[in-house]
Protein backbone atom coordinates (compact mmCIF):
# COMPACT_ATOMS: atom_id res chain seq x y z
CA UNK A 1 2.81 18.32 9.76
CA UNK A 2 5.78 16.19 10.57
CA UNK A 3 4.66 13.92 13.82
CA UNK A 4 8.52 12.68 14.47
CA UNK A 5 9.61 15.14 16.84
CA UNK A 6 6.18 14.70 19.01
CA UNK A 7 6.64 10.99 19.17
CA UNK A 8 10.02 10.70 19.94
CA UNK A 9 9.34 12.54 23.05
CA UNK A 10 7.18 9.93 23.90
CA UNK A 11 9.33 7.40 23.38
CA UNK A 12 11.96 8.78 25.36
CA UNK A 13 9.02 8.31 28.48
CA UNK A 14 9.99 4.61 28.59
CA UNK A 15 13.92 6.08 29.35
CA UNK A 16 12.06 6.19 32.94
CA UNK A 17 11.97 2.63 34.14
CA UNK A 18 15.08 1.83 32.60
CA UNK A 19 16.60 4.77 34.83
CA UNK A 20 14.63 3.74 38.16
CA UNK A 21 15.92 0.23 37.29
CA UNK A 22 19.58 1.29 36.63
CA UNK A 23 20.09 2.85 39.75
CA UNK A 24 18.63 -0.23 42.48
CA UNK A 25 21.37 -1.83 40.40
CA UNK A 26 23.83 1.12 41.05
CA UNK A 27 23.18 0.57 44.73
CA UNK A 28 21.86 -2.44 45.34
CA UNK A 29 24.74 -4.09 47.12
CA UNK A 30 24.21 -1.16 49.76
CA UNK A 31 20.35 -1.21 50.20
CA UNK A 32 19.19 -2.95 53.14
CA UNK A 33 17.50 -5.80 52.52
CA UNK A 34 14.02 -4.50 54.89
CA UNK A 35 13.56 -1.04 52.64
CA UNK A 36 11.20 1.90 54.12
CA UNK A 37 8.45 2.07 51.73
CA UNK A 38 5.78 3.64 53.41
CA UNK A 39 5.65 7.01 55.65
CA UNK A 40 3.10 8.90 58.15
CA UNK A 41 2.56 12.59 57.50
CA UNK A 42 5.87 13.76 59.85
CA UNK A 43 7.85 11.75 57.50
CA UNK A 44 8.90 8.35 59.84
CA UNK A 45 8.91 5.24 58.55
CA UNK A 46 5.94 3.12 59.13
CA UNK A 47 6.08 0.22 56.60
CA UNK A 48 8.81 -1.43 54.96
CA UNK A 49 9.06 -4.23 52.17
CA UNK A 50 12.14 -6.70 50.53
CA UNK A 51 14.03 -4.14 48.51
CA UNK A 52 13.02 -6.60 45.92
CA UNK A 53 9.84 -6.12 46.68
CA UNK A 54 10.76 -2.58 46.37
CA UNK A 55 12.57 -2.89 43.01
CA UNK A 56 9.72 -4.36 41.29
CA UNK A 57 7.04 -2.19 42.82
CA UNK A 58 8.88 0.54 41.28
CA UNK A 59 9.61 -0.40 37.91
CA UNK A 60 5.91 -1.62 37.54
CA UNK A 61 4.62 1.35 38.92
CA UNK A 62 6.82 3.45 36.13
CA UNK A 63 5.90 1.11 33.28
CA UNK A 64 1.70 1.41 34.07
CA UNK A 65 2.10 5.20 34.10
CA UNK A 66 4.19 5.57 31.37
CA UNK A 67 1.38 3.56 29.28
CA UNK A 68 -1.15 5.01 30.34
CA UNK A 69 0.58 8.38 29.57
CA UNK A 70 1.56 6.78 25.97
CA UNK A 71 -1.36 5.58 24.88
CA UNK A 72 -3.27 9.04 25.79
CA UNK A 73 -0.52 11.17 23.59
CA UNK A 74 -0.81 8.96 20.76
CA UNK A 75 -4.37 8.39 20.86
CA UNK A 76 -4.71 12.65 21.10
CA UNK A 77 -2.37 13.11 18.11
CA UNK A 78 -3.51 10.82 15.44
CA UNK A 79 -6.93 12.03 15.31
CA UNK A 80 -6.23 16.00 16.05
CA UNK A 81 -3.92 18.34 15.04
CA UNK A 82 -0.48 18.90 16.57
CA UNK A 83 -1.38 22.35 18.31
CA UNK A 84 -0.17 24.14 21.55
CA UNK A 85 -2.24 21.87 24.18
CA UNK A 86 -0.84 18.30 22.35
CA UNK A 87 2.57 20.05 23.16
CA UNK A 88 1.56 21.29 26.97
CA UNK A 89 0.24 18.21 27.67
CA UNK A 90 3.33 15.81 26.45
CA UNK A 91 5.22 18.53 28.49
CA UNK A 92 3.09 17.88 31.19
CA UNK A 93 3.68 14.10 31.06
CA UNK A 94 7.17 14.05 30.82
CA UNK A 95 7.78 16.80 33.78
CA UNK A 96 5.61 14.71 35.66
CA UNK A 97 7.07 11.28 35.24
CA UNK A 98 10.72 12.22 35.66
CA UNK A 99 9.56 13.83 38.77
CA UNK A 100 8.14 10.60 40.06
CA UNK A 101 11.38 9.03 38.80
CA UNK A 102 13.01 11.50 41.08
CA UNK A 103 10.91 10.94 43.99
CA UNK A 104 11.53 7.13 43.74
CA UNK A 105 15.07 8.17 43.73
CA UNK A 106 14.80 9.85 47.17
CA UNK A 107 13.46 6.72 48.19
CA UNK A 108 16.52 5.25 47.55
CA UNK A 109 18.37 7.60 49.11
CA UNK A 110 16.20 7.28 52.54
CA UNK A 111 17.14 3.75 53.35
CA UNK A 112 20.62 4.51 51.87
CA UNK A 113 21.39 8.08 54.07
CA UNK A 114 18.35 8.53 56.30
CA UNK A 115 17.43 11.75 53.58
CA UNK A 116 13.98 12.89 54.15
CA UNK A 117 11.44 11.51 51.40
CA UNK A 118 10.24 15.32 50.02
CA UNK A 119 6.48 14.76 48.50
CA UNK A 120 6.38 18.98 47.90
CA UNK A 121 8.08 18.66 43.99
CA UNK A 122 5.47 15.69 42.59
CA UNK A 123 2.64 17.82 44.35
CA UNK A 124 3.95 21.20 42.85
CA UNK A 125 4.47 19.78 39.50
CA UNK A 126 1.10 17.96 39.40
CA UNK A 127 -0.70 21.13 40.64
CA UNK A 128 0.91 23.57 38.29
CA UNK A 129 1.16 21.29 35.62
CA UNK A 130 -2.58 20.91 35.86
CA UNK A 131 -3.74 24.29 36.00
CA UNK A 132 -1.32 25.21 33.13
CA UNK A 133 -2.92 22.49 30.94
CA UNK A 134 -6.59 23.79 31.89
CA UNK A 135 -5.17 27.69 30.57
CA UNK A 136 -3.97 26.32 27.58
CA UNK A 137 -6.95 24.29 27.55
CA UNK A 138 -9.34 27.36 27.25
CA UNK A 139 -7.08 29.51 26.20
CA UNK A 140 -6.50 27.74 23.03
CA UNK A 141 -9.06 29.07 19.90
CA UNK A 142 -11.94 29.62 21.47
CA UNK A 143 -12.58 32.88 19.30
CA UNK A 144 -14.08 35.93 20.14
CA UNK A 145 -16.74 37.07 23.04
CA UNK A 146 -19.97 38.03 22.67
CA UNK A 147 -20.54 38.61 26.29
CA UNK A 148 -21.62 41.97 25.59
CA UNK A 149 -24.27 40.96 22.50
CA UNK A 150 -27.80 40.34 23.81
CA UNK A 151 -28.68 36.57 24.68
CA UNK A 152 -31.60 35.06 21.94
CA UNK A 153 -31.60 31.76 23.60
CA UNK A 154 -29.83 29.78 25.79
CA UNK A 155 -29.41 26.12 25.85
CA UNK A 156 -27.98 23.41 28.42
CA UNK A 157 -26.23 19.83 28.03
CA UNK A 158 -25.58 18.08 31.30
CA UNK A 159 -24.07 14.64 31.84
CA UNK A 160 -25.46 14.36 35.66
CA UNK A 161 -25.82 10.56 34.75
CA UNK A 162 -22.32 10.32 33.55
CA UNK A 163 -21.04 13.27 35.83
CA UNK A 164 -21.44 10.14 38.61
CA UNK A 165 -19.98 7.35 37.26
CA UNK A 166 -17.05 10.28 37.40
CA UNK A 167 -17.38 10.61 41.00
CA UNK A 168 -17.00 6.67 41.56
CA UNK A 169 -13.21 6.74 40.56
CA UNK A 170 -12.70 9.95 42.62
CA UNK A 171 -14.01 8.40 45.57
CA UNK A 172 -11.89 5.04 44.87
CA UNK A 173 -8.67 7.17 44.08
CA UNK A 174 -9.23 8.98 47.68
CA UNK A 175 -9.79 5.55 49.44
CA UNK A 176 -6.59 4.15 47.25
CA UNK A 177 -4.65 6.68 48.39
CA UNK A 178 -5.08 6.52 51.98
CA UNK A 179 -4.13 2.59 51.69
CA UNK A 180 -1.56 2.45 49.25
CA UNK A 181 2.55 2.77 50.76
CA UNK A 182 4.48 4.89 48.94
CA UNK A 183 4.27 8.95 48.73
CA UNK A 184 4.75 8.98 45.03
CA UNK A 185 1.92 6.37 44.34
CA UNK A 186 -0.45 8.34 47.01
CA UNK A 187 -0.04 11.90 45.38
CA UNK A 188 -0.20 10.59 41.67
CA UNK A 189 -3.21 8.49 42.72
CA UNK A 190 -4.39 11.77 44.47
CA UNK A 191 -3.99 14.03 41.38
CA UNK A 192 -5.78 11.50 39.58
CA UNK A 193 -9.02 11.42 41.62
CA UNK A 194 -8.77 15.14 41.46
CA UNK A 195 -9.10 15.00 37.68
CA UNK A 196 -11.96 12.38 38.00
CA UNK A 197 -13.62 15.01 40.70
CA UNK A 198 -13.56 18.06 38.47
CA UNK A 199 -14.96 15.91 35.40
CA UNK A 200 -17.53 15.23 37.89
CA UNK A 201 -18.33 18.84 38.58
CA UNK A 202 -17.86 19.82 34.64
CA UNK A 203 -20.17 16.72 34.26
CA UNK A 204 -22.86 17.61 36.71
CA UNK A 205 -22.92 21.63 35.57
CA UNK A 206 -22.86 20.47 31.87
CA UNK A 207 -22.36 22.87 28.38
CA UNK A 208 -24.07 26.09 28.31
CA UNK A 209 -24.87 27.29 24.75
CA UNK A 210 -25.58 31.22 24.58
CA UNK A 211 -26.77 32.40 21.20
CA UNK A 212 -26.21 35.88 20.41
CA UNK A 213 -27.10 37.86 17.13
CA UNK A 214 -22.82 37.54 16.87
CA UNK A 215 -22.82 33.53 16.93
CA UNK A 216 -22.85 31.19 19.82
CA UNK A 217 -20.87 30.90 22.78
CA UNK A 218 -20.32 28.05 24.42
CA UNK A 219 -19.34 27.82 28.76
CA UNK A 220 -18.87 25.46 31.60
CA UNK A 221 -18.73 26.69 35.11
CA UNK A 222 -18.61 29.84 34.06
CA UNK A 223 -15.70 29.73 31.92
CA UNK A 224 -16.27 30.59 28.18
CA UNK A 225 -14.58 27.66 26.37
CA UNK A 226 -15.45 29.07 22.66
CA UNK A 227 -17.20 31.18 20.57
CA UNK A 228 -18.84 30.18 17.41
CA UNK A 229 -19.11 33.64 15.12
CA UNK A 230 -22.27 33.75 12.94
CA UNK A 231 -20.37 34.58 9.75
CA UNK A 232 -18.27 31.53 10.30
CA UNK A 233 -21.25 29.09 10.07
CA UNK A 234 -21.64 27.10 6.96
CA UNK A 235 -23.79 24.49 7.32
CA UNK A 236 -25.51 22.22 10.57
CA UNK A 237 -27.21 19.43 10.77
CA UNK A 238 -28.70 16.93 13.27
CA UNK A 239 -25.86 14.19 13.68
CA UNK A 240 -25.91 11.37 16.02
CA UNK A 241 -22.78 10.39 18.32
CA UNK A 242 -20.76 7.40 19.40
CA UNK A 243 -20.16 7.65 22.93
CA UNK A 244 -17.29 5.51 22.25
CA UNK A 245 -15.42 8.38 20.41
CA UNK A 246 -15.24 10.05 24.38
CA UNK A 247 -17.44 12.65 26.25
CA UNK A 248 -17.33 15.78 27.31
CA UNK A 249 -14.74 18.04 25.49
CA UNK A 250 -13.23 16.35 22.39
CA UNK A 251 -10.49 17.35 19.86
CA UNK A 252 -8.19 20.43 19.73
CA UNK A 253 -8.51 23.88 17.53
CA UNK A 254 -11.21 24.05 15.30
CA UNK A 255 -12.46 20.61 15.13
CA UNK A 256 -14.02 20.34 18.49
CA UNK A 257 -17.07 18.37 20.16
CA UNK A 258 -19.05 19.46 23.70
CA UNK A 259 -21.26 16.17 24.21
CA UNK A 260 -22.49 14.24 27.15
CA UNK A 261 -24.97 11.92 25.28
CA UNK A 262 -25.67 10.57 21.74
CA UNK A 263 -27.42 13.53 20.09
CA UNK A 264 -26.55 16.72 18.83
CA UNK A 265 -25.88 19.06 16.17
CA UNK A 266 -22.75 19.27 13.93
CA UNK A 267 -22.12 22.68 12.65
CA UNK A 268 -19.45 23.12 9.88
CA UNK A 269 -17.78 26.39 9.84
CA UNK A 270 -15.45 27.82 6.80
CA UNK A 271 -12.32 26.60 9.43
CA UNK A 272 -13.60 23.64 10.96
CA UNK A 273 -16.35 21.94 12.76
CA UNK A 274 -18.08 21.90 16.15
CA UNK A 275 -20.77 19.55 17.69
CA UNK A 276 -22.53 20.50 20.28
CA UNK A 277 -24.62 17.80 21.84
CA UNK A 278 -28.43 17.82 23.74
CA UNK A 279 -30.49 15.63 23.98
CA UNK A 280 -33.36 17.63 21.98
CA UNK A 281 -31.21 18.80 19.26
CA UNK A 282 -34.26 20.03 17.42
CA UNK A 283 -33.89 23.05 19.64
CA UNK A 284 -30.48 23.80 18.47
CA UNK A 285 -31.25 24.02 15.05
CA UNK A 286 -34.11 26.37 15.81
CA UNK A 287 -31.73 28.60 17.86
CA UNK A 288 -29.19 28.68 15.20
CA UNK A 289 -32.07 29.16 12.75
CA UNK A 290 -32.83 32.45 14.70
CA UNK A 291 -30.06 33.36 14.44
CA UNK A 292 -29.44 32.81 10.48
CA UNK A 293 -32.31 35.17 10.21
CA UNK A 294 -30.79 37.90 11.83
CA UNK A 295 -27.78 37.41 9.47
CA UNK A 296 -29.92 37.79 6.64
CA UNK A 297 -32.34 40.62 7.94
């Protein structure tokens, strides 16, 4: 599938320093030379810095998101499949960085006309931006249910140990934001301890693997995230796992992996492959075993 379209649009996420950068030069004759930088929750002023202080806190701020952004796309798309959530979540990235380029814009316009600094769009767009990644997210493949099939056996993989390392970063993110001036930098630092919070809870409640005489489904705090029809196994096999190649959920489509640890089973289907971790993986392959036997019988 031809890549160039998806990585031109996230090229054209580096546009957004140069833009912040081009417009302190637009104006920079007319900004004072004590900027507001930092405001209480009605909105005054209450901490300032050298506008080029100011400058270069705001291009650096861009540049460190837009890498971090960068190198997640790329990462995601040379090892998976271009698919519906790649595209939501470059969407995602660039609605949410040209609204922080917007936002430092306002800030601009603050010391320049006394316009209030409006937080609402960067918090809309990271809130709705998240939850419409999470629908794609399960939305995306996960098969048919089998919530009406009878249960054989049920299985659970928990990261609890990993689920709190999580929970450090929220914690630091909340503290962060409290400190840090700047109401772009404290709601992006905000959304991202709230990403590092629900890994935490995903973490902590862990995979749940229901096997069914239909196949397997496979859920996470209730939510059913696929479904693994019996017909559609081919083959499994105890496998071991890098924890290097990332936790939790991994890869898009049919070519997916639910692991907290370094154990599990890989099951090859006749469209693709899933691994489902535990840390007794011996018990997987006696599940799925069962329910082989019912496919024969």
């Amino acid at each position: 599938m031809n890549r160039t379209p998806y990585r031109t649009l996230i090229a054209l996420l580096w546009l957004a320093p140069v833009a912040i950068a081009f417009r302190y030069w637009q104006v920079w004759d007319r900004l004072p030379v004590r900027m507001a930088a930092h405001f209480d929750a009605a909105g005054r002023a209450n901490g300032w810095m050298t506008r080029e202080i100011s400058l270069l806190y705001s291009v650096v701020f861009l540049t460190v998101m837009v890498f971090i952004f960068s190198v997640v796309l790329y990462a995601v798309q040379t090892k998976c499949e271009l698919s519906k959530l790649l595209w939501a979540l470059l969407a995602f990235f660039q609605v949410e960085i040209w609204t922080m380029t917007y936002m430092l814009d306002s800030l601009l316009s603050y010391n320049l006309y006394g316009k209030p600094i409006a937080v609402a769009p960067l918090s809309l767009v990271t809130g709705i931006g998240l939850l419409a990644i999470l629908a794609v997210a399960f939305s995306e493949k996960r098969g048919p249910a089998f919530s009406g099939a009878e249960v054989l056996a049920e299985e659970t993989h928990s990261g609890k140990l990993w689920g709190a390392l999580f929970l450090l970063p929220a914690i630091a993110m909340a503290v962060i934001a409290m400190a840090i001036p700047g109401a772009v930098a404290k709601v992006t630092i905000a959304g991202i301890g709230l990403v590092s919070l629900a890994a935490f809870v995903m973490a902590w409640d862990g995979f749940h693997y229901f096997f069914t005489r239909h196949g397997v489904e496979i859920r996470t705090l209730g939510f059913r995230l696929k479904s693994i029809p019996a017909l559609q196994i081919k083959t499994y096999e105890i496998q071991s796992w890098n924890p290097w190649q990332g936790l939790g959920i991994r890869g898009v489509g049919n070519h997916k992996a639910y692991v907290w640890g370094k154990t599990g089973v890989r099951v090859e289907m006749y469209d693709g492959e899933v691994f489902l971790g535990h840390s007794d993986p011996q018990r997987i392959l006696h599940d799925l075993n069962i329910i082989k036997r019912y496919q024969r019988s």
